[in-house]
C-alpha atoms as a PDB file:
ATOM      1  CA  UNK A   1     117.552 106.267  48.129  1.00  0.00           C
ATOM      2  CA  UNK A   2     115.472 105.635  45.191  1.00  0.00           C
ATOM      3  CA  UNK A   3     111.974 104.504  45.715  1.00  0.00           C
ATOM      4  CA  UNK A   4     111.915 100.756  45.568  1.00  0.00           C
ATOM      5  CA  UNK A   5     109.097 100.123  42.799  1.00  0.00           C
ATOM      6  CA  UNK A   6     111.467 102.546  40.798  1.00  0.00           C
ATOM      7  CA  UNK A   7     114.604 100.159  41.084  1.00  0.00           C
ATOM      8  CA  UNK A   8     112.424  96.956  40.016  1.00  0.00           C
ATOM      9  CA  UNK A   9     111.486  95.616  43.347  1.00  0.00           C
ATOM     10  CA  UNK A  10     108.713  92.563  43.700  1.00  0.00           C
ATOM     11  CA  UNK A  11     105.856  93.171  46.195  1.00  0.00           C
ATOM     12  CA  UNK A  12     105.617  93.320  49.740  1.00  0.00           C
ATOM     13  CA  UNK A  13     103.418  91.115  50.980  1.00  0.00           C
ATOM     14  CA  UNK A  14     101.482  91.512  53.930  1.00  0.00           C
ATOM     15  CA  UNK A  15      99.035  89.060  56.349  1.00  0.00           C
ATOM     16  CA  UNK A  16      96.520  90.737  58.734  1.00  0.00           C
ATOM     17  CA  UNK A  17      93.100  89.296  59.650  1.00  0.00           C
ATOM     18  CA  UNK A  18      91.900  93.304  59.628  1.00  0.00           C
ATOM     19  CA  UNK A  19      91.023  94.610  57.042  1.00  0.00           C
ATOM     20  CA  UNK A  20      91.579  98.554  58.963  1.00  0.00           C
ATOM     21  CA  UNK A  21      95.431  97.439  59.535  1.00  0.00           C
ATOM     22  CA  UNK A  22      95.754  96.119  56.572  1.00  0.00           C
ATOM     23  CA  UNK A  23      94.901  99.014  54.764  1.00  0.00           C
ATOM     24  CA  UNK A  24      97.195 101.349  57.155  1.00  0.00           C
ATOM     25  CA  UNK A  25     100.146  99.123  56.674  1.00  0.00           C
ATOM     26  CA  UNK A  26      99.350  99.041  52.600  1.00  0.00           C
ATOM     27  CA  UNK A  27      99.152 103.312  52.415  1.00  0.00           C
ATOM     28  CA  UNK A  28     102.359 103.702  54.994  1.00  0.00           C
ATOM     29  CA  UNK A  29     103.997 101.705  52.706  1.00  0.00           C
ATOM     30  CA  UNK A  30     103.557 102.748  48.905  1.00  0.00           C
ATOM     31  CA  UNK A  31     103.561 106.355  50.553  1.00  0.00           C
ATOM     32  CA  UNK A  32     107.584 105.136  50.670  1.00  0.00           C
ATOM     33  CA  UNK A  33     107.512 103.782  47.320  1.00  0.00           C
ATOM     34  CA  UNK A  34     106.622 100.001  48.209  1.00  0.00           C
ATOM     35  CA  UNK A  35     104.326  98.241  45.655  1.00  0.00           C
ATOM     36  CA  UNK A  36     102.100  96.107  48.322  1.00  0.00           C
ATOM     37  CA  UNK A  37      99.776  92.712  47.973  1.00  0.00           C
ATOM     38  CA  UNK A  38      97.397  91.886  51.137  1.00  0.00           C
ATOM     39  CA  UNK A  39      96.156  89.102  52.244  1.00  0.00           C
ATOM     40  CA  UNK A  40      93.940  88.622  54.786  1.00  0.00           C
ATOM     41  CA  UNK A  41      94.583  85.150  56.431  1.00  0.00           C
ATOM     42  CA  UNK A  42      97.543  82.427  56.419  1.00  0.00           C
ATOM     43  CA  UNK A  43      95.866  80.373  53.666  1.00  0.00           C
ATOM     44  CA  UNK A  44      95.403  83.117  50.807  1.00  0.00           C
ATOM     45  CA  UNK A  45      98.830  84.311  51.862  1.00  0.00           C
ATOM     46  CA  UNK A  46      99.760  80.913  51.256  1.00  0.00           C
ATOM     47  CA  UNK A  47      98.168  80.729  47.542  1.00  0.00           C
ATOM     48  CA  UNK A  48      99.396  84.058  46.622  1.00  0.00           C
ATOM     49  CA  UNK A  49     102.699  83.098  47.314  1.00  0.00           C
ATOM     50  CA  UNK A  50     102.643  80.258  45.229  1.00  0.00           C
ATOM     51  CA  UNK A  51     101.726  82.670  42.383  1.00  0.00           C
ATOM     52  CA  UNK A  52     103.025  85.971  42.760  1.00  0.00           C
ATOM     53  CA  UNK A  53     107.019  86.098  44.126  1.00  0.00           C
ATOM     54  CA  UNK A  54     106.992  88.682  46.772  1.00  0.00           C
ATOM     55  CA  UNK A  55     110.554  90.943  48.604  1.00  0.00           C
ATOM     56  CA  UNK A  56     109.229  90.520  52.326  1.00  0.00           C
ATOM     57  CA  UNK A  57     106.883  89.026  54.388  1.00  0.00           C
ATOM     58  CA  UNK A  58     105.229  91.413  57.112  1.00  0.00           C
ATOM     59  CA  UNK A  59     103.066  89.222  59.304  1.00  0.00           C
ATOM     60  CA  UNK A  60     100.665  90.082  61.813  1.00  0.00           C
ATOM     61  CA  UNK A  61     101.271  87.454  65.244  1.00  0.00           C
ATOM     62  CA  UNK A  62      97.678  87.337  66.315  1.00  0.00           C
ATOM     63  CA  UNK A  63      95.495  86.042  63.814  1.00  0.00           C
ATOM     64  CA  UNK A  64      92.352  84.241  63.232  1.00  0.00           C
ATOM     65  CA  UNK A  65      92.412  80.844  61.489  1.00  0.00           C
ATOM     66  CA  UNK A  66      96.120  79.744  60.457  1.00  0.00           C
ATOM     67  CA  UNK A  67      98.763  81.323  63.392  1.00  0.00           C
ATOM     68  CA  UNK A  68     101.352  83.393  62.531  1.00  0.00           C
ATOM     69  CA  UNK A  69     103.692  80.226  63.923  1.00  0.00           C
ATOM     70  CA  UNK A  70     101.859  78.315  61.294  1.00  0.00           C
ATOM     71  CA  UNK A  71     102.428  81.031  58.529  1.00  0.00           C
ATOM     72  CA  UNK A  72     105.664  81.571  59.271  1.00  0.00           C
ATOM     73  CA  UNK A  73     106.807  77.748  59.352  1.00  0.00           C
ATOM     74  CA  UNK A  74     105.412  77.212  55.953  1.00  0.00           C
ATOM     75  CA  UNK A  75     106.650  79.849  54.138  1.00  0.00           C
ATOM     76  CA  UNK A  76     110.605  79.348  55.376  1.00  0.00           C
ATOM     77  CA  UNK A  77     110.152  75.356  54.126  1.00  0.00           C
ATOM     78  CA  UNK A  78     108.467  76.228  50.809  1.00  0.00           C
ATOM     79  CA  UNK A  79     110.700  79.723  50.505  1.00  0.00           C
ATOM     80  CA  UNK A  80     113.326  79.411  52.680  1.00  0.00           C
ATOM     81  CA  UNK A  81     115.254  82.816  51.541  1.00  0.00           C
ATOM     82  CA  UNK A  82     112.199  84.936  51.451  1.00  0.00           C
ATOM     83  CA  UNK A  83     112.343  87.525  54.220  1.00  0.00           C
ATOM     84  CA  UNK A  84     109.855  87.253  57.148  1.00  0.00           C
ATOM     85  CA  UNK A  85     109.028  90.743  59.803  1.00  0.00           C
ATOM     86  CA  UNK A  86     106.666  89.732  62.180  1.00  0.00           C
ATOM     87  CA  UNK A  87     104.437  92.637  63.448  1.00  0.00           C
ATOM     88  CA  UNK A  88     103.126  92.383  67.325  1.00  0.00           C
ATOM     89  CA  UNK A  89     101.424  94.340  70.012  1.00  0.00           C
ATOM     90  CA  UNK A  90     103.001  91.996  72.771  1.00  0.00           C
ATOM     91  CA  UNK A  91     106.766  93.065  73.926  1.00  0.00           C
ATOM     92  CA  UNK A  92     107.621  89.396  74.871  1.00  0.00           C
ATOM     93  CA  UNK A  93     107.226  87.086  71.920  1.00  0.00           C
ATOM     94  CA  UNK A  94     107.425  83.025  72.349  1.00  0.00           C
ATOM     95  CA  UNK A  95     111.433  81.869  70.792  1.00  0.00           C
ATOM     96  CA  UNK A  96     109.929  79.104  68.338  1.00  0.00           C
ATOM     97  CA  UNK A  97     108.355  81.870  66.762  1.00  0.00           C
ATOM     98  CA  UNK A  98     111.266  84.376  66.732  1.00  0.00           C
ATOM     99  CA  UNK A  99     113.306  81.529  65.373  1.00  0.00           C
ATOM    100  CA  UNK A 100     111.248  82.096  62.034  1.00  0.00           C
ATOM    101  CA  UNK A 101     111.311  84.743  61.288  1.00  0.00           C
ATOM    102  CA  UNK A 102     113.946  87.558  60.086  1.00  0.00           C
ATOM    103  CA  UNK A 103     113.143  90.666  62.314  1.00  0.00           C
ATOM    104  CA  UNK A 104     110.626  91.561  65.302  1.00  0.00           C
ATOM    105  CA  UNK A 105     108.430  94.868  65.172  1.00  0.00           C
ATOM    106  CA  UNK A 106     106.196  96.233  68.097  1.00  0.00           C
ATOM    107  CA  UNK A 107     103.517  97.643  66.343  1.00  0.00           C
ATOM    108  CA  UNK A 108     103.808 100.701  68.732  1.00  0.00           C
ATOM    109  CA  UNK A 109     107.004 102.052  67.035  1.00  0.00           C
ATOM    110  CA  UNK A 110     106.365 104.389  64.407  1.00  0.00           C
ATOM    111  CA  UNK A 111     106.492 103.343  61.211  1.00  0.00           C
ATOM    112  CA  UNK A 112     109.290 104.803  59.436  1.00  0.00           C
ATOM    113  CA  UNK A 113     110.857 102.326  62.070  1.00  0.00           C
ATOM    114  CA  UNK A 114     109.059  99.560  59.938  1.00  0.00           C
ATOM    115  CA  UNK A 115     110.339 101.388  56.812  1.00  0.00           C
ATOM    116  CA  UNK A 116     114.181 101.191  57.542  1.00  0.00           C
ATOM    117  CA  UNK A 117     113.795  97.562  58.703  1.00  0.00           C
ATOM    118  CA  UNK A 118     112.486  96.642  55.734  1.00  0.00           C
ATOM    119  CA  UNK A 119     114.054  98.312  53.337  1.00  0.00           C
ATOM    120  CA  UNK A 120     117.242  96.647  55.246  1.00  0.00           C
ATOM    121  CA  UNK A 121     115.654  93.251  55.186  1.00  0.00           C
ATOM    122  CA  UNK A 122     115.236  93.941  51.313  1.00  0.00           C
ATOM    123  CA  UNK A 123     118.414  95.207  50.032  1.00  0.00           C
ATOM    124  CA  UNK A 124     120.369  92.149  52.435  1.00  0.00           C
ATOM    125  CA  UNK A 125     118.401  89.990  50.274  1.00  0.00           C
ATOM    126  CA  UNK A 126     118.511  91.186  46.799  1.00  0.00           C
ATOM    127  CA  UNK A 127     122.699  91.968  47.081  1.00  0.00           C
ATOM    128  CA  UNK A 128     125.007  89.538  45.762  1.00  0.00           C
ATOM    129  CA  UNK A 129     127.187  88.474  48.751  1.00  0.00           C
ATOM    130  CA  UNK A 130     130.569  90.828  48.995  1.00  0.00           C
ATOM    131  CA  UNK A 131     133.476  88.856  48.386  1.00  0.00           C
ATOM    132  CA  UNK A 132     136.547  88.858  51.121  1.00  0.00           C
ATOM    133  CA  UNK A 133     140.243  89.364  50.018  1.00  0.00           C
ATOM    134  CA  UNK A 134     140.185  85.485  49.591  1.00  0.00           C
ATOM    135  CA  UNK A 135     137.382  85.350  47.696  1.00  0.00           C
ATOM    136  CA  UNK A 136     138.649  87.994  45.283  1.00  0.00           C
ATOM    137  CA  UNK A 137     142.332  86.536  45.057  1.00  0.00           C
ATOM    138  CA  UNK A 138     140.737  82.913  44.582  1.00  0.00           C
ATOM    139  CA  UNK A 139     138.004  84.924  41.657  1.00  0.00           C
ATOM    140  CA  UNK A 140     140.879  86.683  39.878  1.00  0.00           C
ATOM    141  CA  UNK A 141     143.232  83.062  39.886  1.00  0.00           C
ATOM    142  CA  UNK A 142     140.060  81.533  38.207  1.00  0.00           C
ATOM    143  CA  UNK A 143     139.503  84.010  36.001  1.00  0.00           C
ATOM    144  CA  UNK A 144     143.498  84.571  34.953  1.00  0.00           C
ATOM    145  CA  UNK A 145     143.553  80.766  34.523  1.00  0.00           C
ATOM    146  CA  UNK A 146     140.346  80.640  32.401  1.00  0.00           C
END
């Protein structure tokens, strides 16, 4: 697979409250290839998003200040097809909050884990949608008609 900053892929974005994680997650993840933006709190997450368009969320559940619920609310209503992976050290996580968010990752698992998941998350939601044999008949009707 090419490396994603090589195939024109925006920023990963990711919200921790330490600074030490932060800067683990940030090195994992441009050792793959990932161009990454931190933030260190809900409300300059919040901000930067508003400037800087980003591939994926990856947000830390425990937090100081704004919750991750909180976090992850806002950013589906202002940008509701912008990927959120929501990083724990609990196993059991509350449903409202799983509800929000795209995919679940246990800090524990190693993080080529992390990697594939979102590198998934990313390529699901830069593709253009496949089309079914409808689709296609209906497409080439269109386009013979046109």
């Amino acid at each position: 697979m090419d490396s994603p900053t090589a195939t024109g892929f925006l920023p990963v974005l990711c919200i921790d409250d330490r600074p030490q994680a932060l800067e683990l997650r940030k090195a994992t993840l441009e050792s793959h290839g990932y161009c990454v933006k931190l933030a260190s709190g809900g409300y300059t997450a919040m901000k930067m998003l508003e400037q800087t368009p980003v591939a994926a969320v990856l947000l830390e559940y425990k937090m100081e200040g704004m919750d991750a619920e909180a976090v992850a609310s806002h950013i589906k209503q202002r940008f509701p097809n912008l990927p959120i992976i929501l990083l724990s050290a609990y196993s059991e996580m509350p449903e409202r909050i799983l509800w929000l968010v795209d995919e679940y990752v246990m800090k524990s698992e190693i993080p080529e884990r992390l990697v594939r998941i979102l590198a998934r998350i990313i390529e699901r939601t830069t593709q253009p949608p496949r089309l079914g044999p409808r689709s296609r008949e209906r497409r080439q009707r269109n386009g013979a008609a046109a």
